[in-house]
C-alpha atoms as a PDB file:
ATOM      1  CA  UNK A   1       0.367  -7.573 -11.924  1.00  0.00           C
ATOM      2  CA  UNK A   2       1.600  -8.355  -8.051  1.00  0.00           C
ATOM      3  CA  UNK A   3       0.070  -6.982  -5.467  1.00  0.00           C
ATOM      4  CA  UNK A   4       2.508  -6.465  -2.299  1.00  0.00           C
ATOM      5  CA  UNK A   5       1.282  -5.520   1.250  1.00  0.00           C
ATOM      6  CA  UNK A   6       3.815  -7.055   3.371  1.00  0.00           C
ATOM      7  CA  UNK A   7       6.566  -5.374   6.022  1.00  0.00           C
ATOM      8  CA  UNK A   8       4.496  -4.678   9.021  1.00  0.00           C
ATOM      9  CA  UNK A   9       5.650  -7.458  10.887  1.00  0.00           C
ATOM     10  CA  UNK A  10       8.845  -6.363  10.412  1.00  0.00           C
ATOM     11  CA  UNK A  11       8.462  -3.265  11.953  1.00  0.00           C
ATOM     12  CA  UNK A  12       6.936  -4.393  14.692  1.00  0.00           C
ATOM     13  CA  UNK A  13       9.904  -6.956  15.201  1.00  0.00           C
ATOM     14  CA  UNK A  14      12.168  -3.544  15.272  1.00  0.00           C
ATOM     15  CA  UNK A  15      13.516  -5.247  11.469  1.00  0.00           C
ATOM     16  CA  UNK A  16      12.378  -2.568   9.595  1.00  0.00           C
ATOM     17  CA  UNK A  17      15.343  -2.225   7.549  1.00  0.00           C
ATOM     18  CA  UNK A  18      15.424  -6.211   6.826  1.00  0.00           C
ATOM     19  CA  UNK A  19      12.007  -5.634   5.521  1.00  0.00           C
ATOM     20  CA  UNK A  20      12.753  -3.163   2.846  1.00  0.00           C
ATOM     21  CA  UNK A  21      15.625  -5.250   2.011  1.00  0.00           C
ATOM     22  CA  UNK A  22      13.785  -8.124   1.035  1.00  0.00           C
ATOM     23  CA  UNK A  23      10.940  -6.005  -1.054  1.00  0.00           C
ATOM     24  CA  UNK A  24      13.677  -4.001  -2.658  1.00  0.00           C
ATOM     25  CA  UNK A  25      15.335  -7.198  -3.975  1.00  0.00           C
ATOM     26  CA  UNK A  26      12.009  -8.731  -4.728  1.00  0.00           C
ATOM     27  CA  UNK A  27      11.330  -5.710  -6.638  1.00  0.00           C
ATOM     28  CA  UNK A  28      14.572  -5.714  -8.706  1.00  0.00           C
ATOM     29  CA  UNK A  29      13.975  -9.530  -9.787  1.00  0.00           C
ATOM     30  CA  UNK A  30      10.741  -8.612 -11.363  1.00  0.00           C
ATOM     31  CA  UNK A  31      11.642  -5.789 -13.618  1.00  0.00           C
ATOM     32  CA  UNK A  32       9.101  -7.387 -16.158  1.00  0.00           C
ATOM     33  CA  UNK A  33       5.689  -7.066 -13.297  1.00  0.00           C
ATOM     34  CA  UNK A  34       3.958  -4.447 -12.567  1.00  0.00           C
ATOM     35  CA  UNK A  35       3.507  -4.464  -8.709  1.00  0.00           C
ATOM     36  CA  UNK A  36       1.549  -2.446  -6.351  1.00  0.00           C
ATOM     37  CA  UNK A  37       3.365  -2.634  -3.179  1.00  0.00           C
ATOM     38  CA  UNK A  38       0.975  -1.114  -0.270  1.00  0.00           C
ATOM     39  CA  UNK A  39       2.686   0.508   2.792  1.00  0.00           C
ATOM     40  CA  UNK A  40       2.903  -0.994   6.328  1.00  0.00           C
ATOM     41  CA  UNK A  41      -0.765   0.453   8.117  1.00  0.00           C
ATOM     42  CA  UNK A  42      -0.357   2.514  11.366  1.00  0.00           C
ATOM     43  CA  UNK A  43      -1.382   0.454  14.351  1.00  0.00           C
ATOM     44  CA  UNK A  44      -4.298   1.105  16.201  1.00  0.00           C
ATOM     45  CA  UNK A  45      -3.867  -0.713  19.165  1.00  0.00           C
ATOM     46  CA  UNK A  46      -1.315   1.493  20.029  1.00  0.00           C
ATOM     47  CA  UNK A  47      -1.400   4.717  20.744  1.00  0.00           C
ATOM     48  CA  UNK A  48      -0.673   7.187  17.854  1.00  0.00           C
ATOM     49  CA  UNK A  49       3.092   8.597  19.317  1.00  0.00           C
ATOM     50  CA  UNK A  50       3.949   4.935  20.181  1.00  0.00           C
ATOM     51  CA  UNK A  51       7.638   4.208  19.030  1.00  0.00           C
ATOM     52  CA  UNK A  52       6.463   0.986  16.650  1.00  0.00           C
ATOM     53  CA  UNK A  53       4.135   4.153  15.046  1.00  0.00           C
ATOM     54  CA  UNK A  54       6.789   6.530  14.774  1.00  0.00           C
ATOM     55  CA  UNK A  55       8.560   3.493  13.086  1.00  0.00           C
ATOM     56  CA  UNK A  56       5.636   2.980  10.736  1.00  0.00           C
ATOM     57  CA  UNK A  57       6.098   6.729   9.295  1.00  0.00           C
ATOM     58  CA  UNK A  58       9.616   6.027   9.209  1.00  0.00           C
ATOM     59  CA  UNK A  59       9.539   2.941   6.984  1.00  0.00           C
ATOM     60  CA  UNK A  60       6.630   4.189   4.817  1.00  0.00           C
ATOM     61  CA  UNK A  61       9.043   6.971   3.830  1.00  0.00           C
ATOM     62  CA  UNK A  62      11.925   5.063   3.587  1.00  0.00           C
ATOM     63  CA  UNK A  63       9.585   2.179   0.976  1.00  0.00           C
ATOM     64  CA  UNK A  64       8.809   5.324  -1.001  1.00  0.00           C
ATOM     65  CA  UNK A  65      11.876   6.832  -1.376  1.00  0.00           C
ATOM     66  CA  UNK A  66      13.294   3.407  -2.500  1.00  0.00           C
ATOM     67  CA  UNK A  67      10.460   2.190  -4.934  1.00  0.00           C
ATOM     68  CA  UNK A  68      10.060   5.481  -6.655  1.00  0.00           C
ATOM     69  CA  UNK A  69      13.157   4.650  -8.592  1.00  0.00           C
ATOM     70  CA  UNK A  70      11.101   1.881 -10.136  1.00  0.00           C
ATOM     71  CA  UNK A  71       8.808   2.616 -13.131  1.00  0.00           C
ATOM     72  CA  UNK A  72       6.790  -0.794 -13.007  1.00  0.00           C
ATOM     73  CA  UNK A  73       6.246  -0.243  -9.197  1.00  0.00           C
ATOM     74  CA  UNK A  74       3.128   2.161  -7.521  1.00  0.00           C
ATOM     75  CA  UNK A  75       2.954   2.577  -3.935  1.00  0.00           C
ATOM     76  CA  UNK A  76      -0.317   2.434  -1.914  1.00  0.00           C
ATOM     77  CA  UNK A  77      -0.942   4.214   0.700  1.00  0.00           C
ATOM     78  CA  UNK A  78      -2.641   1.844   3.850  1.00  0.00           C
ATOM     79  CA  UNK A  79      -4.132   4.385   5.890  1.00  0.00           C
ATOM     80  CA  UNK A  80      -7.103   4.009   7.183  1.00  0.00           C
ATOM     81  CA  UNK A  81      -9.554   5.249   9.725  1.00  0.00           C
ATOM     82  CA  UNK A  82      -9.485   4.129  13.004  1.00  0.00           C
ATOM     83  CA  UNK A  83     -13.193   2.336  12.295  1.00  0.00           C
ATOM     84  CA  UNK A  84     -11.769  -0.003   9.483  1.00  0.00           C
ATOM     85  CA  UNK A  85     -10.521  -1.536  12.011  1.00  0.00           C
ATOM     86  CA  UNK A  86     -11.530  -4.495  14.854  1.00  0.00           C
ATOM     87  CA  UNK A  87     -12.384  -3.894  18.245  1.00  0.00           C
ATOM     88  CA  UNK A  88      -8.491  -4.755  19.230  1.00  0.00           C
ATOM     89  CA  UNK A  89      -7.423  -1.992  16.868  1.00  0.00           C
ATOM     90  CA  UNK A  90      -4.512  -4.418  14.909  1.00  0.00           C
ATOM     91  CA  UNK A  91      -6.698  -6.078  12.082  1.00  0.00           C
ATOM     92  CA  UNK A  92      -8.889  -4.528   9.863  1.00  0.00           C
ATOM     93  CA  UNK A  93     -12.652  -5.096   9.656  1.00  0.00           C
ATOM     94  CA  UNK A  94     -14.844  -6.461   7.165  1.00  0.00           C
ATOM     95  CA  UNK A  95     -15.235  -2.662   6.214  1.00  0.00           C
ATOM     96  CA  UNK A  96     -11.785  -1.577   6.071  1.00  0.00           C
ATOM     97  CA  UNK A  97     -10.590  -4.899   4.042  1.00  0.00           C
ATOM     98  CA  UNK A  98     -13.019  -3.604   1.045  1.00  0.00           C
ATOM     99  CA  UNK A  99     -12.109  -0.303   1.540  1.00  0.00           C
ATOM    100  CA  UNK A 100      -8.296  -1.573   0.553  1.00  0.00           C
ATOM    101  CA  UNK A 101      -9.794  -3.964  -1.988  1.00  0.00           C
ATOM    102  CA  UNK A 102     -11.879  -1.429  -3.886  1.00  0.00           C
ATOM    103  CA  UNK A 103      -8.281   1.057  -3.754  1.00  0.00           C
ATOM    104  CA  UNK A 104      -5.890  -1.983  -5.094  1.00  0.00           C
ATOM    105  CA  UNK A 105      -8.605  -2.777  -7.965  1.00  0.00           C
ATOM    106  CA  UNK A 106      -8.852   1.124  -8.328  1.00  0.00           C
ATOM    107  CA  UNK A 107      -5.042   1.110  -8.681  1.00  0.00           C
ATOM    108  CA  UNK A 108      -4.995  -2.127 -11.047  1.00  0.00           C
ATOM    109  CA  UNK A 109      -7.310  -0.430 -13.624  1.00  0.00           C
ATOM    110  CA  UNK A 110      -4.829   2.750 -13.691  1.00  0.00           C
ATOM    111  CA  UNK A 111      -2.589   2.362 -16.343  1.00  0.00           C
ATOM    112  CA  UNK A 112       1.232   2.680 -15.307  1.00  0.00           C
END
């Protein structure tokens, strides 16, 4: 089992499409894993109709259209309340990191 939560760097770098490149291919070399790839999270130190949020939505539906084709591969979603976050709004918070813990070992005990 592989646990994925990468690609929100990428989106905030306007390389979203680079990003799914490189999990896509990652993906296809490990046909033999189960993964858990969780999406990019929406950023809160932005405002909610900020372009790099838009392009959140965007590449969370693009990452699910492309890993659904994979049997061996769930996608989790990120989203979390604005709370589980720090004061700065871009890192999560003690809170919000076992919030996402507790839903990957939820997800880890499901079989696929």
């Amino acid at each position: 089992m592989v646990v994925v939560w990468g690609g929100a760097n990428n989106v905030a770098k306007n390389e979203p499409e680079e990003g799914l490149v490189h999990i896509s291919n990652f993906v296809k070399q490990r046909k033999h894993t189960n993964i858990i790839k969780v999406s990019a999270p929406k950023r809160h130190d932005l405002s909610t109709t900020s372009c790099v949020n838009s392009e959140v939505t965007t590449y969370n539906r693009k990452l699910h259209k492309r890993m659904k084709m994979f049997e061996y591969v769930k996608l989790l979603d990120s989203q979390v309340q604005r709370e589980h976050f720090t004061r700065h709004g871009l890192h999560m918070n003690t809170v919000g990191k076992e919030l996402m813990t507790q839903r990957i070992a939820d997800n880890i005990r499901k079989p696929f």
